[in-house]
N, C-alpha and C. Protein backbone atom coordinates (compact mmCIF):
# COMPACT_ATOMS: atom_id res chain seq x y z
N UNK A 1 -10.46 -1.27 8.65
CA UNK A 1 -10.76 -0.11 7.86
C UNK A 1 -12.16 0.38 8.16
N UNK A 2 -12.56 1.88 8.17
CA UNK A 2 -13.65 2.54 8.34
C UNK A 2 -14.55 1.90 7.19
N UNK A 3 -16.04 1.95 7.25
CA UNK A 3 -16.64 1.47 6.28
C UNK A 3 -16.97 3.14 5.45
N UNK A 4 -15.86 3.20 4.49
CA UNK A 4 -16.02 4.82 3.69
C UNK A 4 -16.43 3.61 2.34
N UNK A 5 -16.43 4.37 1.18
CA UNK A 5 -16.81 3.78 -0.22
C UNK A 5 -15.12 3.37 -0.42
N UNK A 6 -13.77 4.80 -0.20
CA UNK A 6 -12.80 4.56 -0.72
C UNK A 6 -12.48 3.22 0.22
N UNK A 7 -12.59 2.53 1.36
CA UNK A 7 -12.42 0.97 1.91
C UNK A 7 -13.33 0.03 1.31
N UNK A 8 -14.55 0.49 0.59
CA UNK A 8 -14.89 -0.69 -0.06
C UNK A 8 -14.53 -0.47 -1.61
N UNK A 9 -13.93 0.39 -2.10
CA UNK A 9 -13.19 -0.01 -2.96
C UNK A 9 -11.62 -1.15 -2.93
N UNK A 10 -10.89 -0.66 -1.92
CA UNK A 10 -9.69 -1.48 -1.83
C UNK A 10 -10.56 -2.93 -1.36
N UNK A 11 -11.30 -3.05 -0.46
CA UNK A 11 -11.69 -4.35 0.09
C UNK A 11 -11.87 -5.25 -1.33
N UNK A 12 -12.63 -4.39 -2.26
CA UNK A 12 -13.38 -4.85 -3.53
C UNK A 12 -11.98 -5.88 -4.48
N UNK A 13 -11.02 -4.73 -4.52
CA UNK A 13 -9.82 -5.09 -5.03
C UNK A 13 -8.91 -6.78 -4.66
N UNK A 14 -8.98 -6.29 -3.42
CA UNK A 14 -8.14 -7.36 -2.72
C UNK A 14 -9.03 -8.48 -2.54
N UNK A 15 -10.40 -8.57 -2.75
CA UNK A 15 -10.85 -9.87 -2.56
C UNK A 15 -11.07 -10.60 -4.14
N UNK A 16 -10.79 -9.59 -5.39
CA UNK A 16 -10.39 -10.02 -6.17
C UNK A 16 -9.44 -11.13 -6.63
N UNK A 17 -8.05 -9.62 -6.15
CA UNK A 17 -6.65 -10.29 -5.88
C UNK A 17 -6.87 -12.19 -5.36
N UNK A 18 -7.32 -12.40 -4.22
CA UNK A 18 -7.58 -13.20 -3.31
C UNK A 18 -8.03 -14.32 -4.18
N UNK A 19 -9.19 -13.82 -5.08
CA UNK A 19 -9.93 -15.32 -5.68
C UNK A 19 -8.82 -15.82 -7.12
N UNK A 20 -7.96 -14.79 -7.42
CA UNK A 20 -7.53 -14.85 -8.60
C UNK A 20 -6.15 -15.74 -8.32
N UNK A 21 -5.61 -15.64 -6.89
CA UNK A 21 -3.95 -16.48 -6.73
C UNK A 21 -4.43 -16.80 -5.53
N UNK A 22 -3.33 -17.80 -5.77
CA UNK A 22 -2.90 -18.75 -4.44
C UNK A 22 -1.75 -19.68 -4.58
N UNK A 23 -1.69 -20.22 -3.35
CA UNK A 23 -0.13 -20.90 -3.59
C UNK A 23 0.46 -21.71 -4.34
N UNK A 24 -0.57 -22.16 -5.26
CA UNK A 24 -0.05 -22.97 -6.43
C UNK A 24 -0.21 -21.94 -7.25
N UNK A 25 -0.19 -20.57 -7.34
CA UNK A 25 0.25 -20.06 -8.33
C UNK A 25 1.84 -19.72 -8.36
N UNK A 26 2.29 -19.85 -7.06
CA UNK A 26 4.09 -19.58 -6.47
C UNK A 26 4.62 -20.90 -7.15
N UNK A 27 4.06 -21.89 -6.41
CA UNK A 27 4.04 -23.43 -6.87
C UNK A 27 3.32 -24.19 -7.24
N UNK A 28 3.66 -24.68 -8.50
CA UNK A 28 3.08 -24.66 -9.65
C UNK A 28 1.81 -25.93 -9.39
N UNK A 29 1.22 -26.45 -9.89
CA UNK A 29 0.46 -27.82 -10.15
C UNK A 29 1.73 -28.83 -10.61
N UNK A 30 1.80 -29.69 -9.87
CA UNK A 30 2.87 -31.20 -10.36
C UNK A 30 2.40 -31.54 -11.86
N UNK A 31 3.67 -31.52 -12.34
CA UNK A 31 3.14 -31.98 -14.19
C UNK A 31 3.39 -33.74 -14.10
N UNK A 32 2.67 -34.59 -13.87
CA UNK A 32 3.31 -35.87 -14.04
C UNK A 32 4.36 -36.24 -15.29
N UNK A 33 5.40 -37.06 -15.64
CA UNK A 33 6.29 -37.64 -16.42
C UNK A 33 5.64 -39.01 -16.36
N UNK A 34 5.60 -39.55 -17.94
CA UNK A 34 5.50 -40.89 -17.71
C UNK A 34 6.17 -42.28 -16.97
N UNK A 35 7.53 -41.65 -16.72
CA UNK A 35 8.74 -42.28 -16.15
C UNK A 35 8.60 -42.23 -15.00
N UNK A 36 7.38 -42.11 -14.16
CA UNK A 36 6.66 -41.47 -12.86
C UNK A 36 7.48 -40.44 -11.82
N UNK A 37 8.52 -39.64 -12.83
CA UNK A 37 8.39 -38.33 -12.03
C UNK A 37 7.81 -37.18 -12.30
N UNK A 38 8.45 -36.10 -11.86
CA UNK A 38 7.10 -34.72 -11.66
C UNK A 38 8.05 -33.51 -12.08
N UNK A 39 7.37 -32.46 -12.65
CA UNK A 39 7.81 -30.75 -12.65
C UNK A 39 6.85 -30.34 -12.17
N UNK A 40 7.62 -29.50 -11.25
CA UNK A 40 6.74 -28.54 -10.53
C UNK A 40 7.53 -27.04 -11.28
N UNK A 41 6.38 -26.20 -11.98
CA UNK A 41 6.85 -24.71 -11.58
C UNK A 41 6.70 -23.82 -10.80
N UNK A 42 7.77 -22.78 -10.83
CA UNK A 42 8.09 -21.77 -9.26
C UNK A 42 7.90 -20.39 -10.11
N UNK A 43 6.85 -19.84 -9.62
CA UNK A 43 7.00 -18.47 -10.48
C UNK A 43 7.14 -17.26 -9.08
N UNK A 44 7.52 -16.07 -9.72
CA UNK A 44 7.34 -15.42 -9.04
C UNK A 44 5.96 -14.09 -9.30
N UNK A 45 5.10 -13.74 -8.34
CA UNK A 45 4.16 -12.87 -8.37
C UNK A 45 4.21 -11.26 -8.09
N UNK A 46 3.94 -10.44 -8.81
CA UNK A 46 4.33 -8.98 -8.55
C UNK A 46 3.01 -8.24 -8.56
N UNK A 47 2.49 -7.55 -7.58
CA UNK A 47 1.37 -7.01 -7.61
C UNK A 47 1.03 -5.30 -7.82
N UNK A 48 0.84 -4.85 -8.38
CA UNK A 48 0.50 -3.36 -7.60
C UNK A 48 -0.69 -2.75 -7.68
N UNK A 49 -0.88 -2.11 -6.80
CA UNK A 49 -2.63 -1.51 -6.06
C UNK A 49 -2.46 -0.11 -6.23
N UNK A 50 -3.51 0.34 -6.86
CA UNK A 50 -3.83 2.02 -6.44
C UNK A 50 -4.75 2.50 -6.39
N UNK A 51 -5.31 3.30 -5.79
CA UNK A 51 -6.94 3.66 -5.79
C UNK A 51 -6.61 4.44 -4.56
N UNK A 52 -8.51 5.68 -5.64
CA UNK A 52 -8.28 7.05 -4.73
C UNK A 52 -9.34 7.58 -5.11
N UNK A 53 -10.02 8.29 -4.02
CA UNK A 53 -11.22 8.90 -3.81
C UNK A 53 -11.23 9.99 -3.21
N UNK A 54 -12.20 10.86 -3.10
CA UNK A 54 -12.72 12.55 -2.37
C UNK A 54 -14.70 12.04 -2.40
N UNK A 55 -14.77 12.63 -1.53
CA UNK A 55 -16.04 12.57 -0.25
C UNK A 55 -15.89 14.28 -0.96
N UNK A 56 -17.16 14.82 -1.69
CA UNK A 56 -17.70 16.15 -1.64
C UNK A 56 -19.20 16.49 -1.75
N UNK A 57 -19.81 17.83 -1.39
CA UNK A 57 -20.52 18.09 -1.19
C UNK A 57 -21.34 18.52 -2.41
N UNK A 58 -22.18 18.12 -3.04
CA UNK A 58 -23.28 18.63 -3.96
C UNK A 58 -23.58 20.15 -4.13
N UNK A 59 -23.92 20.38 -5.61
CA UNK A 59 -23.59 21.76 -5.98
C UNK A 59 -25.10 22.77 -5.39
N UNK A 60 -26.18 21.73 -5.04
CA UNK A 60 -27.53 21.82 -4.63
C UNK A 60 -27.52 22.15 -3.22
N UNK A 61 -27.26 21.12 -2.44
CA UNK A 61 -27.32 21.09 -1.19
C UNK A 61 -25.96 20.07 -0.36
N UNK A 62 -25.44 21.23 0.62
CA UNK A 62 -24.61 20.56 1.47
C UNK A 62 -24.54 19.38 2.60
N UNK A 63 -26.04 19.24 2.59
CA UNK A 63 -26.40 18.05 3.34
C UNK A 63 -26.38 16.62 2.63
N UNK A 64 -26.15 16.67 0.83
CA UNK A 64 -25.30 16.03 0.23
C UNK A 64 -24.14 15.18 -0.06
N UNK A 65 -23.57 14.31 0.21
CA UNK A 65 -22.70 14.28 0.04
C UNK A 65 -22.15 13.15 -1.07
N UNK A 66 -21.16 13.42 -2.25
CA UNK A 66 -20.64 12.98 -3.22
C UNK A 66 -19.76 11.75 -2.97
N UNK A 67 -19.49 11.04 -4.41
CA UNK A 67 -18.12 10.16 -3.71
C UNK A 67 -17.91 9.88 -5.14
N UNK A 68 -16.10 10.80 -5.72
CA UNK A 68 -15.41 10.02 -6.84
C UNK A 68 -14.52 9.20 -6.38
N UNK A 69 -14.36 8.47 -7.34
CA UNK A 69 -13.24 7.64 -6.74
C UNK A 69 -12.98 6.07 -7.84
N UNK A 70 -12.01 5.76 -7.84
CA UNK A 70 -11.58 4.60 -8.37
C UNK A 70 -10.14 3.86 -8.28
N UNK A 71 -10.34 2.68 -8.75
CA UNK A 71 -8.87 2.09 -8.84
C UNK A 71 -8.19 1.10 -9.72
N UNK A 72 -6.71 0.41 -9.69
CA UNK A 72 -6.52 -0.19 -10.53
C UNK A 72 -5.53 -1.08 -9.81
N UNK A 73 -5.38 -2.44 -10.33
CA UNK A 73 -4.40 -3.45 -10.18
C UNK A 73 -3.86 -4.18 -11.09
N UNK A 74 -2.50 -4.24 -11.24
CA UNK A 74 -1.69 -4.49 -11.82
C UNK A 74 -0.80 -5.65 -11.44
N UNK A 75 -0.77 -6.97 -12.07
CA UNK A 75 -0.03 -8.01 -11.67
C UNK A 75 0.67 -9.09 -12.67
N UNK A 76 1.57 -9.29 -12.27
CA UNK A 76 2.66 -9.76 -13.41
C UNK A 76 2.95 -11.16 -12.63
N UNK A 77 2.83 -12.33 -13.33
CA UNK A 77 3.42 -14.11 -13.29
C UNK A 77 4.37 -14.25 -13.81
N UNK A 78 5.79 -14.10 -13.14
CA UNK A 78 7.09 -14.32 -13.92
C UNK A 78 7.47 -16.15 -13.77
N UNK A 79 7.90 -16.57 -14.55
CA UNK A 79 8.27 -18.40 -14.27
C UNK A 79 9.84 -18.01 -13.66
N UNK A 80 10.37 -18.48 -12.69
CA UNK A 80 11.72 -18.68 -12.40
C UNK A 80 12.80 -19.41 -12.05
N UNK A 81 11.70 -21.18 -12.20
CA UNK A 81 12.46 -21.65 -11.88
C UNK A 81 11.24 -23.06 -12.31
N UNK A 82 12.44 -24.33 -12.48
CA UNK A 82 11.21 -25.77 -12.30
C UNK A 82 12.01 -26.61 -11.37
N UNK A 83 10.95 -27.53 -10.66
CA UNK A 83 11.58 -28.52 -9.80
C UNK A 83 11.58 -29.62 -10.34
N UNK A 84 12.56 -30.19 -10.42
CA UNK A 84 12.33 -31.77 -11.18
C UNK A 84 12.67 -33.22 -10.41
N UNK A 85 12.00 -33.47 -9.93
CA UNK A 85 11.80 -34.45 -9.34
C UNK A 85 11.66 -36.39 -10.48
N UNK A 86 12.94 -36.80 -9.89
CA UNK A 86 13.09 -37.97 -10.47
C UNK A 86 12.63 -39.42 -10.22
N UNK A 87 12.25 -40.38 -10.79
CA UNK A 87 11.23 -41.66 -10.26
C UNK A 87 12.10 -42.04 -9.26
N UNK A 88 13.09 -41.77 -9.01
CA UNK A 88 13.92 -42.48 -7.74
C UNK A 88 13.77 -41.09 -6.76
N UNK A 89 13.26 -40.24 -6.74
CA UNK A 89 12.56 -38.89 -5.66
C UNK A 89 13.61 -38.04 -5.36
N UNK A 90 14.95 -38.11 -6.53
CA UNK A 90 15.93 -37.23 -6.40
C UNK A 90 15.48 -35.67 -7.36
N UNK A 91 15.52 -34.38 -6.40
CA UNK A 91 15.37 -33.50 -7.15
C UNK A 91 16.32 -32.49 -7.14
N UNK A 92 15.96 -31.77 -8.47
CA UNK A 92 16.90 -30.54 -9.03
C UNK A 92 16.26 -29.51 -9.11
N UNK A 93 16.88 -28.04 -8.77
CA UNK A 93 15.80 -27.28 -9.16
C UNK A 93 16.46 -26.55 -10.73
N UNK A 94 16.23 -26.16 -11.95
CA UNK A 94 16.35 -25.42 -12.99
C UNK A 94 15.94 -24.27 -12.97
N UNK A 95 17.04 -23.31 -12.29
CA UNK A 95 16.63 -22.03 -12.68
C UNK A 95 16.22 -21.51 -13.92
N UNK A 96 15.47 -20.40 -14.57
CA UNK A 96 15.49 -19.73 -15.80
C UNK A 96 16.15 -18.34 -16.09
N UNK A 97 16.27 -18.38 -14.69
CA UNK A 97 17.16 -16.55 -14.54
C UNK A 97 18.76 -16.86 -15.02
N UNK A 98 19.19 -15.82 -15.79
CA UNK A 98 20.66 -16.31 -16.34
C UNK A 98 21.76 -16.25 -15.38
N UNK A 99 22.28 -17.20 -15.63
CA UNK A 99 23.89 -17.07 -14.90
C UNK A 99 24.54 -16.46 -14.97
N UNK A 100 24.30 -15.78 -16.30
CA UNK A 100 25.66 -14.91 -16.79
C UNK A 100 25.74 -13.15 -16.25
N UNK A 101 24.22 -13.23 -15.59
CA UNK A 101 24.56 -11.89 -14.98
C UNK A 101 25.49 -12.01 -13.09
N UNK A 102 26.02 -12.13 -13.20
CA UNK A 102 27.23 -11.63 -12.51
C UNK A 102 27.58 -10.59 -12.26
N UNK A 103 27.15 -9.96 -11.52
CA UNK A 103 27.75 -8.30 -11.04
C UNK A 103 29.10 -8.43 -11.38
N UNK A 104 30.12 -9.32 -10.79
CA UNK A 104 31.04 -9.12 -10.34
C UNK A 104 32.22 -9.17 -11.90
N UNK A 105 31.19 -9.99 -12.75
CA UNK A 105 31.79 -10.18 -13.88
C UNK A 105 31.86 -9.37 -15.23
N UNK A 106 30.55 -8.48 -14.52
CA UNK A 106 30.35 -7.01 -15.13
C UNK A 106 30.87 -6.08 -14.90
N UNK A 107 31.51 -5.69 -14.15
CA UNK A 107 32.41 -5.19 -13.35
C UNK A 107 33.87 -5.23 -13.79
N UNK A 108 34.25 -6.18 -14.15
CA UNK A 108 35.43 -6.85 -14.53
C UNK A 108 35.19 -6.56 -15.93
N UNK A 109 34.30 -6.66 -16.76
CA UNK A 109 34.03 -6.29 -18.42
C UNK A 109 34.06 -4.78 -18.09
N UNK A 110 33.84 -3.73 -17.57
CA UNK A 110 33.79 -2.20 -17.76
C UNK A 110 35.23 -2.10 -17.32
N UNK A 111 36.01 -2.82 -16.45
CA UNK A 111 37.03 -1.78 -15.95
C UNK A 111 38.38 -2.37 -17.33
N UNK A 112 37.95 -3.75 -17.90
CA UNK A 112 38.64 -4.39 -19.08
C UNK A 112 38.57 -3.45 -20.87
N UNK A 113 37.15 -3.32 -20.56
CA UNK A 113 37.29 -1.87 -21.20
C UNK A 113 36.82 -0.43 -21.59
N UNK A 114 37.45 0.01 -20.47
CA UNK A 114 37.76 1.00 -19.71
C UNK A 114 38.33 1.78 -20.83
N UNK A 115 39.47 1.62 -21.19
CA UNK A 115 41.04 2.29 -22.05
C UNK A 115 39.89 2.54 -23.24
N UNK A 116 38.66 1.81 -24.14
CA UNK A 116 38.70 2.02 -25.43
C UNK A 116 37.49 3.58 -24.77
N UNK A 117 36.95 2.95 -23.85
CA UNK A 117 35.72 4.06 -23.01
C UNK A 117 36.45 5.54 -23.35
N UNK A 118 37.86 5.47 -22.57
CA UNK A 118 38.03 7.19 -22.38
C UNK A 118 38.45 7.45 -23.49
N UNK A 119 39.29 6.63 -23.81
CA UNK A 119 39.51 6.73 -25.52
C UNK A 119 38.25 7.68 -26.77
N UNK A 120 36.95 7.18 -26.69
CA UNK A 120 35.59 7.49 -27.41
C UNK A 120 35.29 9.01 -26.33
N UNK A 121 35.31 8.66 -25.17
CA UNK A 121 35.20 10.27 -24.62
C UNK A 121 35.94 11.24 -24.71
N UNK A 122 37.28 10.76 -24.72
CA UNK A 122 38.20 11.94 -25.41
C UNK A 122 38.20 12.41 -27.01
N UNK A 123 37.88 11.54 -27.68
CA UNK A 123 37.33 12.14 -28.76
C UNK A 123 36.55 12.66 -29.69
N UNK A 124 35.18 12.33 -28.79
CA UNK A 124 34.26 13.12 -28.58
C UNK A 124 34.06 14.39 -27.67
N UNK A 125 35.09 14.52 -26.62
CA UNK A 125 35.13 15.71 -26.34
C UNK A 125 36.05 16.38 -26.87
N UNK A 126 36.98 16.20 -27.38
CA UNK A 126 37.83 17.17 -27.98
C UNK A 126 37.20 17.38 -29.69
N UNK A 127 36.47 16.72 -29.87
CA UNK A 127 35.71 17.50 -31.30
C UNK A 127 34.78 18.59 -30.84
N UNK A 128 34.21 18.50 -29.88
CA UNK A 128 33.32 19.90 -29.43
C UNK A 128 34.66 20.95 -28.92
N UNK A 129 35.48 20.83 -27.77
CA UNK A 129 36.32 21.75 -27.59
C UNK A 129 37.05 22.51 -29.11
N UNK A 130 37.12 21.81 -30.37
CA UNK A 130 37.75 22.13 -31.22
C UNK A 130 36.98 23.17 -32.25
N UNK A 131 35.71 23.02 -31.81
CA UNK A 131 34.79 23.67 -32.75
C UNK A 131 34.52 24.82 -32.25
C-alpha cells in the first residue's frame, strides 16, 4: 500500500485486528478435567472492516492539503463446537449448531403443509376480492 493517511488508517486497523486474535482464539486454550482429559473450544470468527477518506484542498490556500477520513471494525466470536478428549486420548467433537435444521426436512414440513397454506391464501384472498 502507498503511504496515504487512508493506508495508515487500514494498516492501523489490521494491526489491531492482529494483536486482538489468534489461533487459539479458532482453538480454544485446553480446559484440563480432573480425570486427566481435556476440552478444547472451536469458535468461529467473523470480521468486518470499513474505512474511508478524501485528500482536499484548504479553503486558504491550494498548496494545502486536507485529510478526512475514518473507520470501523466489527467482529463477532461465535462457539461451535467442543473437542473432548478422553484420559484414554479418545476424542469427540460436540457440535452446538442444531441438528434439527435440515434443509431437506424443511422442505418436507412446507410441502406437508402446503394444503392448510393455500387454504389461509384463499381466504384471505377471496375476502379482499369480495369487498
Amino acid at each position: 500500500m502507498g503511504n496515504t493517511k487512508q493506508s495508515e488508517i487500514i494498516e492501523s486497523a489490521l494491526e489491531g485486528l492482529k494483536s486482538m486474535f489468534d489461533a487459539n482464539t479458532v482453538c480454544g486454550t485446553p480446559i484440563k478435567l480432573e480425570n486427566g482429559g481435556a476440552i478444547i473450544p472451536i469458535s468461529k470468527i467473523f470480521v468486518g472492516l470499513a474505512t474511508g477518506g478524501i485528500d482536499y484542498f484548504g479553503k486558504r490556500s491550494l498548496s494545502d492539503k486536507n485529510f478526512g477520513g475514518g473507520g470501523g471494525t466489527g467482529v463477532t466470536v461465535c462457539p461451535v463446537a467442543f473437542l473432548v478428549i478422553d484420559k484414554n486420548s479418545r476424542v469427540e467433537l460436540l457440535s452446538l449448531e442444531g441438528k434439527e435444521k435440515d434443509p431437506f426436512k424443511d422442505i418436507v414440513g412446507l410441502i406437508e403443509s402446503s394444503p392448510e397454506i393455500i387454504e389461509k391464501l384463499k381466504f384471505v384472498f377471496g375476502k379482499k376480492s369480495e369487498e
